[in-house]
Every structure is written in structure tokens, then in C-alpha cells.
Protein backbone atom coordinates (compact mmCIF):
# COMPACT_ATOMS: atom_id res chain seq x y z
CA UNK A 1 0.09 -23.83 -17.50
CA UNK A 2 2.03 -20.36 -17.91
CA UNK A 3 2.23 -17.32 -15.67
CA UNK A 4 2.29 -14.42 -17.89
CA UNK A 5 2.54 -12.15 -15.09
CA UNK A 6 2.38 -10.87 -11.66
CA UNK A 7 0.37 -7.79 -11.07
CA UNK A 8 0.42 -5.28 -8.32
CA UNK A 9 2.48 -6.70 -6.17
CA UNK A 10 2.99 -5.47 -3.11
CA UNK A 11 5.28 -5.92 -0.27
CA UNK A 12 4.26 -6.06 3.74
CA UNK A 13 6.20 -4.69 5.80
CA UNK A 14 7.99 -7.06 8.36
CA UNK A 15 9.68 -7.05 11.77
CA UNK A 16 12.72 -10.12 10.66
CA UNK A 17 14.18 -9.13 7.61
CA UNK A 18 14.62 -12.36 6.19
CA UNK A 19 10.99 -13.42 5.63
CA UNK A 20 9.47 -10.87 3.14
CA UNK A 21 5.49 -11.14 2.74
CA UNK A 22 3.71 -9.94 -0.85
CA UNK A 23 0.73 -10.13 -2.17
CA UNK A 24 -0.60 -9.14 -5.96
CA UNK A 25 -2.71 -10.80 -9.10
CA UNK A 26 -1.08 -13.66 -10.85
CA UNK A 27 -2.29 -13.88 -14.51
CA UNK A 28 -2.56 -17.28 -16.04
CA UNK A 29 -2.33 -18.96 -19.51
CA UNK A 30 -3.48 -22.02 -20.16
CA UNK A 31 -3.98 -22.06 -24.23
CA UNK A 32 -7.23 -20.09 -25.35
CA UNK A 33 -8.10 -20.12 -21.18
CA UNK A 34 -7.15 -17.29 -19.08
CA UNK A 35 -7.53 -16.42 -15.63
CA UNK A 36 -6.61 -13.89 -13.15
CA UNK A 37 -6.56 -14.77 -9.62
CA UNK A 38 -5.24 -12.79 -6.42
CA UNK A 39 -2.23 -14.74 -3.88
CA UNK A 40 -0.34 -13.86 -1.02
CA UNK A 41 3.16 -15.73 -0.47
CA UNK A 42 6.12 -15.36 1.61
CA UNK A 43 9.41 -15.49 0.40
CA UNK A 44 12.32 -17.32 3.17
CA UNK A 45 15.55 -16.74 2.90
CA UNK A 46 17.35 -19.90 4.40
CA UNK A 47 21.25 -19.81 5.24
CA UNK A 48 21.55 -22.64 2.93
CA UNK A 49 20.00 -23.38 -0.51
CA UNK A 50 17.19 -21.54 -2.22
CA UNK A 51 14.20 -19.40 -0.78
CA UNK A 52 11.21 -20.90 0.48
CA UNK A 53 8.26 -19.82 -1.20
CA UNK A 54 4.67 -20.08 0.54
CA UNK A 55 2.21 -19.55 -1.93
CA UNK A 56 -1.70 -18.98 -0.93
CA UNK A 57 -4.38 -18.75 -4.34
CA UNK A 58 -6.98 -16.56 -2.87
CA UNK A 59 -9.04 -17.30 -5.80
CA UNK A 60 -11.26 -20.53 -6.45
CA UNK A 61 -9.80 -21.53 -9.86
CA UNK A 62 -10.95 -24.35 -12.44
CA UNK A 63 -7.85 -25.47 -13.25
CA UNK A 64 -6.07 -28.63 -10.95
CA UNK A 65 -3.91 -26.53 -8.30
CA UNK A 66 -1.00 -28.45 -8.23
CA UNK A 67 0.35 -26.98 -11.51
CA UNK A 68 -0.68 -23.44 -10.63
CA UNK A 69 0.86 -23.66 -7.62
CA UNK A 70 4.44 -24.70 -8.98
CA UNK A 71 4.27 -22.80 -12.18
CA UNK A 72 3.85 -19.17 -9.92
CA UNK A 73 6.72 -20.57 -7.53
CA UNK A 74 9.00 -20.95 -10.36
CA UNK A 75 8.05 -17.31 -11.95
CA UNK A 76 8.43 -16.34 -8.16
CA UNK A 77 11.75 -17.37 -7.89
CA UNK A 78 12.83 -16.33 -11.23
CA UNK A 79 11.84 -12.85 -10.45
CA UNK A 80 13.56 -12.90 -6.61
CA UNK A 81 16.66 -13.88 -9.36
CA UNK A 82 16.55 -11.12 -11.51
CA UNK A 83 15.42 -8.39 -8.63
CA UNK A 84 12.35 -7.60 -10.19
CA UNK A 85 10.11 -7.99 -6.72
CA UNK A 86 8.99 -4.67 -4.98
């Protein structure tokens, strides 16, 4: 399972500015499969350690959701590295 990308993302506006809330279009790979399907998460920051990520798949996909569901919180994180999130 890859994440090619995450598509209009957008960002919610919140009232504690450590919690931001997004939502978009995650694009998925999975060999000759594809599939688009929309999420919302929240991003955490926690004094200590990494983010916490809350991931919802808005879509019903065929694929197990286990997999999905760690394989968009690691591109998730990767982007919160790099400052590529809205």
C-alpha cells in the first residue's frame, strides 16, 4: 500500500493552536489498483515526542484498513516534517 498523494487539503481553522484539523483526498496505490478516497485528521502537537495523528477514511474502501490507515499517517507525518501542510 502507497500514498501517492494528498489532494486539496485544507486546513480548519481552530481556537488552541496546537491541535490543527485538515481535511483533503488521499490517493492510493496498491499495484495496478488505485483509489481515491476523502479523510479528515487532526494533527497534536504533544510537549514531548511526535504529533498525534487522528485519521478518519470518509470513504468505504476495498482494501483491509489497517494498512491504509498507517501508510497515510506516515505520509502525514512526513509532510508535517518537511512543512509541506497548508
Amino acid at each position: 500500500m502507497k500514498v501517492v498523494e494528498l489532494r486539496e487539503l485544507s486546513r480548519k481553522e481552530s481556537a488552541v493552536h496546537y491541535i490543527k484539523e485538515f481535511t483533503g483526498v488521499a490517493v492510493l496505490d496498491s499495484g495496478p489498483l488505485k483509489a481515491e478516497a476523502d479523510i479528515a485528521f487532526t494533527l497534536e502537537h504533544k510537549p514531548l515526542g511526535p504529533p498525534e495523528i487522528t485519521l478518519h477514511v470518509l470513504d468505504p474502501l476495498d482494501w483491509p484498513l489497517l494498512p491504509i490507515v498507517r501508510a497515510i499517517r506516515e505520509h502525514i507525518l512526513d509532510l508535517e516534517k518537511t512543512g509541506r501542510l497548508p
